[in-house]
N, C-alpha and C. Protein backbone atom coordinates (compact mmCIF):
# COMPACT_ATOMS: atom_id res chain seq x y z
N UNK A 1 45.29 6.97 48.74
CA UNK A 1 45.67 8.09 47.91
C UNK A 1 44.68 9.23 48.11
N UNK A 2 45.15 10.31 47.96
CA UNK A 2 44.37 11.82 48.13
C UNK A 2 43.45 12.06 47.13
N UNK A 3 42.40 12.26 47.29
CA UNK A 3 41.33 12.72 45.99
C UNK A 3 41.55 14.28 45.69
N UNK A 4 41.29 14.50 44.40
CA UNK A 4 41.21 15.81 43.85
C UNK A 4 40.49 16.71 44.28
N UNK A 5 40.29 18.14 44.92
CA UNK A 5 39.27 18.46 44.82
C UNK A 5 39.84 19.87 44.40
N UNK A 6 39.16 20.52 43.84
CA UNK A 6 39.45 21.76 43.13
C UNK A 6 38.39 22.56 43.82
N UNK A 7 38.60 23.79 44.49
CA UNK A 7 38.39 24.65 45.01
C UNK A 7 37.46 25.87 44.60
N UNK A 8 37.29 25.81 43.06
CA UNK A 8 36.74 27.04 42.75
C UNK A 8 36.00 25.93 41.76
N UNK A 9 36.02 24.49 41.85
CA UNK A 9 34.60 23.76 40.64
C UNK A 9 33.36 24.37 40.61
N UNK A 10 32.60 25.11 41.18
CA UNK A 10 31.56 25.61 41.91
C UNK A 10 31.28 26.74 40.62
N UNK A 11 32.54 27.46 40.98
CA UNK A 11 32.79 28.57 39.69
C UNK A 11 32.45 28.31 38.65
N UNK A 12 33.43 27.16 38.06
CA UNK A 12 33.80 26.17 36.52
C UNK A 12 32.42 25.99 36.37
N UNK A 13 31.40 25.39 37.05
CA UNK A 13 30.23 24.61 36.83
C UNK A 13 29.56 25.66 36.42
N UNK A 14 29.15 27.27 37.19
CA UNK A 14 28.77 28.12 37.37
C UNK A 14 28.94 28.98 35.70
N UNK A 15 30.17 29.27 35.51
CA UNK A 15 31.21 29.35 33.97
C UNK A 15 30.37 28.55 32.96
N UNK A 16 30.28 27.43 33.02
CA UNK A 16 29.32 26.38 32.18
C UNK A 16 28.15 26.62 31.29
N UNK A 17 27.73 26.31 33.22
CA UNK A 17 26.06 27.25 32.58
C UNK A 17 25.68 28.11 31.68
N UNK A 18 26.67 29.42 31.93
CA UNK A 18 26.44 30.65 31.18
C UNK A 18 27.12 30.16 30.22
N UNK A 19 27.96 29.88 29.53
CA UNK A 19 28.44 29.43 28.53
C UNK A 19 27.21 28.69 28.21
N UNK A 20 26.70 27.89 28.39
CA UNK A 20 25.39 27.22 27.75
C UNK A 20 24.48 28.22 27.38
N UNK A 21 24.07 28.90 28.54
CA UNK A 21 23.01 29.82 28.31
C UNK A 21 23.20 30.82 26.74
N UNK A 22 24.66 31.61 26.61
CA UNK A 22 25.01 32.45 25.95
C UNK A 22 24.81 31.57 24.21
N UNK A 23 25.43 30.73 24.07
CA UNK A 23 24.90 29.69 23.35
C UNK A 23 23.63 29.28 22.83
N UNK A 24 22.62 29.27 23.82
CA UNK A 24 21.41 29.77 23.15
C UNK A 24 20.78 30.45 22.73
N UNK A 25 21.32 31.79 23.34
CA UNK A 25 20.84 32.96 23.13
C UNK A 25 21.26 33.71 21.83
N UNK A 26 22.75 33.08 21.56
CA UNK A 26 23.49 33.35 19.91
C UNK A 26 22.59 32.52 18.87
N UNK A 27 21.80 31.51 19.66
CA UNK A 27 21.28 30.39 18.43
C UNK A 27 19.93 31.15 18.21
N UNK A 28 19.39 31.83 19.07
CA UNK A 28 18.15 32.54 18.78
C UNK A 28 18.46 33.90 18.27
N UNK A 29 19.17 34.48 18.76
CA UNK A 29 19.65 35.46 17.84
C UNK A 29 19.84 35.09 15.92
N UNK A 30 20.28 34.19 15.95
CA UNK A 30 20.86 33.70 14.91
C UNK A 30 19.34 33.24 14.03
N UNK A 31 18.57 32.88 14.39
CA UNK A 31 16.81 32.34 14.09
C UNK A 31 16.38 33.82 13.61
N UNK A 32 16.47 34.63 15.02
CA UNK A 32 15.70 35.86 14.57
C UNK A 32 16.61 36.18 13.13
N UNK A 33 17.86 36.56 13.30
CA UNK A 33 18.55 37.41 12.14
C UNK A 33 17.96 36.62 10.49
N UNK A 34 17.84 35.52 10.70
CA UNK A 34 17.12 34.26 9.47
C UNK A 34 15.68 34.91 9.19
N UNK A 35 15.20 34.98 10.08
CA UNK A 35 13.44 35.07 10.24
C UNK A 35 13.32 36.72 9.43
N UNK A 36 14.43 37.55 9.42
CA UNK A 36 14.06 39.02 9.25
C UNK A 36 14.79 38.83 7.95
N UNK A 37 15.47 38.50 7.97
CA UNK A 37 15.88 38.40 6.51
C UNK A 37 15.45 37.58 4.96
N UNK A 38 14.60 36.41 5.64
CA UNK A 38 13.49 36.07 4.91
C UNK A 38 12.09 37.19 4.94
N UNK A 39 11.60 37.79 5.89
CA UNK A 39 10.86 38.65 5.58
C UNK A 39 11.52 39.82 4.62
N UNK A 40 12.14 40.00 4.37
CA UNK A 40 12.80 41.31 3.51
C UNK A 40 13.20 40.64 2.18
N UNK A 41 13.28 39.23 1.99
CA UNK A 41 13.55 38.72 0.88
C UNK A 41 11.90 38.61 0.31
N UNK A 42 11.40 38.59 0.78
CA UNK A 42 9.73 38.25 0.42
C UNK A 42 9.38 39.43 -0.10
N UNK A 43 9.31 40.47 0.67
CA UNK A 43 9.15 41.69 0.61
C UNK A 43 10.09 42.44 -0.94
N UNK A 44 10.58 42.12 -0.99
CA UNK A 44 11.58 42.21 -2.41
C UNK A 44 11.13 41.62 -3.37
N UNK A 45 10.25 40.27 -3.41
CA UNK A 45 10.22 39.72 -4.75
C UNK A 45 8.45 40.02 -4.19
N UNK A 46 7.99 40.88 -3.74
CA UNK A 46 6.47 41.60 -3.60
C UNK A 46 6.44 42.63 -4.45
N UNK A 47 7.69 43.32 -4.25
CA UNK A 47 7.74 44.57 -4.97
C UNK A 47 8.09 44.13 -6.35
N UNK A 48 8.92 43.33 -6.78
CA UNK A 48 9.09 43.02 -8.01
C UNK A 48 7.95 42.80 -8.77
N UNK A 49 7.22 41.33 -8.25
CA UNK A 49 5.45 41.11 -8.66
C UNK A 49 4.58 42.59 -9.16
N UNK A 50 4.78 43.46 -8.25
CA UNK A 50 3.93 45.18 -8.18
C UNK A 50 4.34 45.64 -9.65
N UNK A 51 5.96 45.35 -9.29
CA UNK A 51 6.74 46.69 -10.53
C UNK A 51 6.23 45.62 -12.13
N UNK A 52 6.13 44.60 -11.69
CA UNK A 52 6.08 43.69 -12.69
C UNK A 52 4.19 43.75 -13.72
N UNK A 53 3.50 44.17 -12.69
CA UNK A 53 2.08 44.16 -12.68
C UNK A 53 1.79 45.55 -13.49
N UNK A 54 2.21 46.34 -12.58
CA UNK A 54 2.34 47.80 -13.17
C UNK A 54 3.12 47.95 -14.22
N UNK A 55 4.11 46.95 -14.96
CA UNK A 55 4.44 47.61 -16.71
C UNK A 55 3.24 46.61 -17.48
N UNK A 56 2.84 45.50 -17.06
CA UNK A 56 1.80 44.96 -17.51
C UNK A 56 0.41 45.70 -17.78
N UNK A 57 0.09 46.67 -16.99
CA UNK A 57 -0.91 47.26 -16.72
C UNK A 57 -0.76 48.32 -18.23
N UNK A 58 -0.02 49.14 -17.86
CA UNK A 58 0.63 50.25 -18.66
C UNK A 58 0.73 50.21 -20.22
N UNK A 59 1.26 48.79 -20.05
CA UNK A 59 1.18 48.08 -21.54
C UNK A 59 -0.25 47.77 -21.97
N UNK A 60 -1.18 47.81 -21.71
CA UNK A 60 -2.74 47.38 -21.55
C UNK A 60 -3.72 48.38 -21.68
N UNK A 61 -4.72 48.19 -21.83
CA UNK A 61 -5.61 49.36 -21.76
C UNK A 61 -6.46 48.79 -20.05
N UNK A 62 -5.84 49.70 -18.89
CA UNK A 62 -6.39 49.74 -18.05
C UNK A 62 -6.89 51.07 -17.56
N UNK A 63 -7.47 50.97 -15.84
CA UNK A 63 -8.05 52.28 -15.57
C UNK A 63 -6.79 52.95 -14.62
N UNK A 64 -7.22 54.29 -14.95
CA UNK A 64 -5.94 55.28 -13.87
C UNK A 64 -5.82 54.30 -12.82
N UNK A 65 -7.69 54.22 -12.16
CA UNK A 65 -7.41 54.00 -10.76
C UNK A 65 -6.65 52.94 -10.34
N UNK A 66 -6.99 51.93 -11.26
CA UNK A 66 -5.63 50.42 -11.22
C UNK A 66 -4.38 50.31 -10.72
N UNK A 67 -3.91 51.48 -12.00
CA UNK A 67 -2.51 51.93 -11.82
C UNK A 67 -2.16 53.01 -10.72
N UNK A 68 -3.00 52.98 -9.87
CA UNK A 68 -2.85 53.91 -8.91
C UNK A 68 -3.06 53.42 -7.79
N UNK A 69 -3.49 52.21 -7.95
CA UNK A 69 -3.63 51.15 -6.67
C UNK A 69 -2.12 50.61 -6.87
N UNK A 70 -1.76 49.79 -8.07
CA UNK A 70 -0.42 49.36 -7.91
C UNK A 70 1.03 50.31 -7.64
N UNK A 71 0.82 51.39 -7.83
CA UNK A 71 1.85 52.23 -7.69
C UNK A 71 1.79 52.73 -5.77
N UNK A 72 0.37 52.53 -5.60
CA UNK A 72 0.46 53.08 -3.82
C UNK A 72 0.74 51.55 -3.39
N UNK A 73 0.69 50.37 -3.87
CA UNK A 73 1.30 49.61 -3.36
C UNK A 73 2.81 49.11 -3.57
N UNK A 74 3.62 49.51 -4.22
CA UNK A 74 4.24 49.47 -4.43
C UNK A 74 5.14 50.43 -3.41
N UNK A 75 5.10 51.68 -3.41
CA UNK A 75 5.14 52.65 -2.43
C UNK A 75 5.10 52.14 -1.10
N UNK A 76 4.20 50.95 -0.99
CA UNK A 76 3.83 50.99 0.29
C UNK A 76 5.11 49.88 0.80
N UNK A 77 5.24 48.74 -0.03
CA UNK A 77 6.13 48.01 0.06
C UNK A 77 7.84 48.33 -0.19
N UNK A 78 7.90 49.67 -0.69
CA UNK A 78 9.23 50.30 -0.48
C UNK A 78 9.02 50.59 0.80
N UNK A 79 8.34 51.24 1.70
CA UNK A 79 8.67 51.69 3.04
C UNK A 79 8.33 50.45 3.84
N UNK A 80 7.77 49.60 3.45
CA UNK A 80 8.15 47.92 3.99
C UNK A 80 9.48 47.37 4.21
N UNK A 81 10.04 47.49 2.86
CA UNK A 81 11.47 47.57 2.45
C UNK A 81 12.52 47.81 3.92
N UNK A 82 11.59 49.27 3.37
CA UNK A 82 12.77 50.10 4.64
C UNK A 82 12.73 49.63 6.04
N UNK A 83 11.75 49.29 6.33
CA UNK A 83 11.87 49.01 7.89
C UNK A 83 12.22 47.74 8.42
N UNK A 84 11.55 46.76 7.42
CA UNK A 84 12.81 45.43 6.85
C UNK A 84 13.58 45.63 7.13
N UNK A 85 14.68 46.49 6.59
CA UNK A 85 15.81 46.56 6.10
C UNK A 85 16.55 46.98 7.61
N UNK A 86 15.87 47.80 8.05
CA UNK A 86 16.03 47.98 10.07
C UNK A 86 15.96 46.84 10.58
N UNK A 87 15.09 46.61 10.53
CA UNK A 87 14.84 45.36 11.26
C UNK A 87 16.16 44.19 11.31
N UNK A 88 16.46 43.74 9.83
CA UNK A 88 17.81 43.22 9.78
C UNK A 88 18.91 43.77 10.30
N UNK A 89 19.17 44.79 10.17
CA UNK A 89 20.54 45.67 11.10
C UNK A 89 20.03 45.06 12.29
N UNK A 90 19.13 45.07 13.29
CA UNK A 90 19.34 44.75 14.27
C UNK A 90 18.81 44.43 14.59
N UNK A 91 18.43 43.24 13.89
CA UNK A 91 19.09 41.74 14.30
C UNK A 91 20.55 41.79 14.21
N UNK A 92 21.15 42.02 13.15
CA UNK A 92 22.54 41.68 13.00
C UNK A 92 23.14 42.50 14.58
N UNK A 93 22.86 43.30 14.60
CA UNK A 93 23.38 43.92 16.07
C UNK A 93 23.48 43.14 16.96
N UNK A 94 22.00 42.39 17.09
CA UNK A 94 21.94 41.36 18.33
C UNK A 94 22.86 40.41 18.19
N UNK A 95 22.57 39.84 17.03
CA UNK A 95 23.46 38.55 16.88
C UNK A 95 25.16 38.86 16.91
N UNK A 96 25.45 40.05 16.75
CA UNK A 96 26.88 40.34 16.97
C UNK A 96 26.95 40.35 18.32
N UNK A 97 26.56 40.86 19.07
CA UNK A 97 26.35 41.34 20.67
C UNK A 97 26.23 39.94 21.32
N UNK A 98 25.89 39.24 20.61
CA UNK A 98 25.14 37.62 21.78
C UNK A 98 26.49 37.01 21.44
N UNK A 99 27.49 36.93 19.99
CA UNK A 99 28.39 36.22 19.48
C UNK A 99 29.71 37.12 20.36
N UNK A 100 29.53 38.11 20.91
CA UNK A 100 30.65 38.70 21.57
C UNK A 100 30.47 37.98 23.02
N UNK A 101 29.10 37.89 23.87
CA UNK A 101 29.20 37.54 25.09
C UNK A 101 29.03 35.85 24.85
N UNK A 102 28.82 35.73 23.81
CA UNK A 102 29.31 34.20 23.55
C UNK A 102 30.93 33.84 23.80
N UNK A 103 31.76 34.81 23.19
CA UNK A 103 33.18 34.44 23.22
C UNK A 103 33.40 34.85 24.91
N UNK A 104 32.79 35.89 25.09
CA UNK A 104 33.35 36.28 26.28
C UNK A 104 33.30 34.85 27.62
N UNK A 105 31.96 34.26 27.54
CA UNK A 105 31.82 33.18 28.12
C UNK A 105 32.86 32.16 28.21
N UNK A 106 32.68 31.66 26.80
CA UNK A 106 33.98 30.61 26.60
C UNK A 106 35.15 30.71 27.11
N UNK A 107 35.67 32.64 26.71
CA UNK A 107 37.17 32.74 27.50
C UNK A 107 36.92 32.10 29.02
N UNK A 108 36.21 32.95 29.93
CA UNK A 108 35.81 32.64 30.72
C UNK A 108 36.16 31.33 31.68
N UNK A 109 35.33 30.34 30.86
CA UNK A 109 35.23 28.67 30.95
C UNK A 109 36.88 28.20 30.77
N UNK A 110 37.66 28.78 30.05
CA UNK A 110 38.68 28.10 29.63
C UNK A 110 39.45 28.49 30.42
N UNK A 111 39.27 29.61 31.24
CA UNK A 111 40.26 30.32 32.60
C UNK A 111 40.78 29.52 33.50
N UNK A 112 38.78 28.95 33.67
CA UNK A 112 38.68 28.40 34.96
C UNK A 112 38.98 26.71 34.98
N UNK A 113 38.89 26.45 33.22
CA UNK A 113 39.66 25.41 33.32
C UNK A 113 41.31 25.07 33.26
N UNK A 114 41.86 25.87 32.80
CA UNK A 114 42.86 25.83 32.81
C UNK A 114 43.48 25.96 34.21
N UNK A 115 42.68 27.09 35.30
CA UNK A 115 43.40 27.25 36.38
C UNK A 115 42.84 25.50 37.17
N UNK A 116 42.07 25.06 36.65
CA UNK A 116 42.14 23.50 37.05
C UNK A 116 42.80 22.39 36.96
N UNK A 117 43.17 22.71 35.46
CA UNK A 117 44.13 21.80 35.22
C UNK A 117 45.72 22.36 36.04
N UNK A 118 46.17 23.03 35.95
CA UNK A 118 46.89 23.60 36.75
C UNK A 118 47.10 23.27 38.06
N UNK A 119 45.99 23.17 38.87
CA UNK A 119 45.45 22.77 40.24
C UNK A 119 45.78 21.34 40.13
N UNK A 120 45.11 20.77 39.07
CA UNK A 120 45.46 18.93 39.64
C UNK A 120 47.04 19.00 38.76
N UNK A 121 47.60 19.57 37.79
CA UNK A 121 49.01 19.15 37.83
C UNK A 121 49.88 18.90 39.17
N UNK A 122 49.65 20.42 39.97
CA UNK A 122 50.26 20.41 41.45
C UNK A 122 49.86 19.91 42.29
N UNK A 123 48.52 19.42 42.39
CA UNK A 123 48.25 17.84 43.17
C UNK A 123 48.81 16.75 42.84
N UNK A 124 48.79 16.62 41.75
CA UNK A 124 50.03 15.47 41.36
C UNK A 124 51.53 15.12 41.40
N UNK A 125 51.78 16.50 41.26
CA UNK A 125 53.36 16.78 41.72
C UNK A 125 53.36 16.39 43.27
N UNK A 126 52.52 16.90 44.26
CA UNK A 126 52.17 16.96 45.53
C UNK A 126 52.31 15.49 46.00
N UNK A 127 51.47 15.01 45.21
CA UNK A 127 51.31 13.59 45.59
C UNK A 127 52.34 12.45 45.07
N UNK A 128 52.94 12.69 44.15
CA UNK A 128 54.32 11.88 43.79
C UNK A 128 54.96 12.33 44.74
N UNK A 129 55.44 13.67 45.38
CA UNK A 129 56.54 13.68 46.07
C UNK A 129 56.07 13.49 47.77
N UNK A 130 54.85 13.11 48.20
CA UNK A 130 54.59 12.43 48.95
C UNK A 130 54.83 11.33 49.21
N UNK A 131 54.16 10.67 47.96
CA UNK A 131 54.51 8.99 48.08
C UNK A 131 56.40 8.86 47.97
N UNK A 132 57.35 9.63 47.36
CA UNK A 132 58.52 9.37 47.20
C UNK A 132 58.85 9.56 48.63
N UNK A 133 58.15 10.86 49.25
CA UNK A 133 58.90 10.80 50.88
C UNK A 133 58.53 9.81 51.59
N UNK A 134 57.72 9.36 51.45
CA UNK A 134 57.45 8.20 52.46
C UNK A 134 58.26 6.99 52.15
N UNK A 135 58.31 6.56 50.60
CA UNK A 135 59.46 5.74 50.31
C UNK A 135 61.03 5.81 50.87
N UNK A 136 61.07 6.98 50.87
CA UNK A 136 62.31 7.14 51.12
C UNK A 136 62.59 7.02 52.54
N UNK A 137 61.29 7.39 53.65
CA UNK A 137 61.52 6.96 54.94
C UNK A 137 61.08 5.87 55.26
N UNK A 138 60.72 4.95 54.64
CA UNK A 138 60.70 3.35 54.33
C UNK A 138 62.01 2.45 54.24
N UNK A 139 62.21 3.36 53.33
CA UNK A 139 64.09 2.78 53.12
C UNK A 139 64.83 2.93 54.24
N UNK A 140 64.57 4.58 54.76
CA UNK A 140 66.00 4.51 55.57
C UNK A 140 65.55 3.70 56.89
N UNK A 141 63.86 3.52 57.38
CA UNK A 141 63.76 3.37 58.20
C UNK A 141 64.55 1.69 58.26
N UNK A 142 64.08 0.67 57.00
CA UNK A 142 64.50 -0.54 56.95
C UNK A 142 66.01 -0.73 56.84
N UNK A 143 66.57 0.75 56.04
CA UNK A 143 67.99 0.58 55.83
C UNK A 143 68.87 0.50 57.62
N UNK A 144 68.20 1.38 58.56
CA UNK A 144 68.09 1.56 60.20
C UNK A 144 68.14 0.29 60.81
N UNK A 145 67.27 0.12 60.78
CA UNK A 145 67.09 -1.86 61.29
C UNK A 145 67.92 -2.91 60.95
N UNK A 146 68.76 -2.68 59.60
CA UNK A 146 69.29 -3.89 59.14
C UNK A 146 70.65 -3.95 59.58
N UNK A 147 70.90 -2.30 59.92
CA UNK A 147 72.27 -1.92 60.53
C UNK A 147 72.13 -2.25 61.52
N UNK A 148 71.52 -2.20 62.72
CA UNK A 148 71.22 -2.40 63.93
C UNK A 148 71.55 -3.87 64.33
């Protein structure tokens, strides 16, 4: 019997890879977008602690300069905030961008499998109607002889 061989596996295998690769690269994307968004959650309950310190203060008999340390820190951790808050957009950018050439991959993979499966259906068709022709010139050849 005829073995399979598919013509463009080379490709498929090739298809794979990057499909693997893209896959990791969505999973690190996906780490970073975690990693920035825990920094900005931190950064949020920093500023709270500040805003929290500073009505404590206020309520108290403290010095200007105190309240003038907690308010420039506070300040300082709003424009923390903000760049946080960048920082997460893009990540999210990335991780959208890696999750697009993620799909794009997969389509990809599924092309080249499908045009495979495809490939060994019609090897198989190929090869049934091989083996039937030869049956059939089996027959007539024996059906030949018996007449004879």
């Amino acid at each position: 019997m005829a073995k399979f061989i598919f013509k463009l596996q080379g490709i498929l295998n090739i298809k794979e890879k990057l499909e693997e690769q893209e896959k990791i690269a969505y999973g690190n994307a996906r780490i970073r977008l975690t990693e920035e968004e825990e920094k900005l959650e931190r950064l949020f309950a920093k500023r709270s602690d500040l805003v929290e310190e500073k009505r404590v203060q206020m309520s108290s008999l403290i010095k200007a300069r105190d309240l003038n340390l907690t308010e420039n820190a506070i300040r300082a951790t709003d424009l923390s905030i903000e760049d946080q808050t960048k920082a997460v957009k893009k990540a999210q950018k990335a991780l959208e961008a890696a999750r697009l050439k993620l799909e794009e991959a997969i389509k990809e993979r599924k092309i080249y499998e499908k045009l495979r499966e495809n490939a060994f259906t019609e090897f198989l068709a190929e090869t049934e109607h091989a083996e039937q022709m030869e049956i059939n010139e089996l027959v007539s050849y024996r059906h030949g002889r018996a007449g004879a």
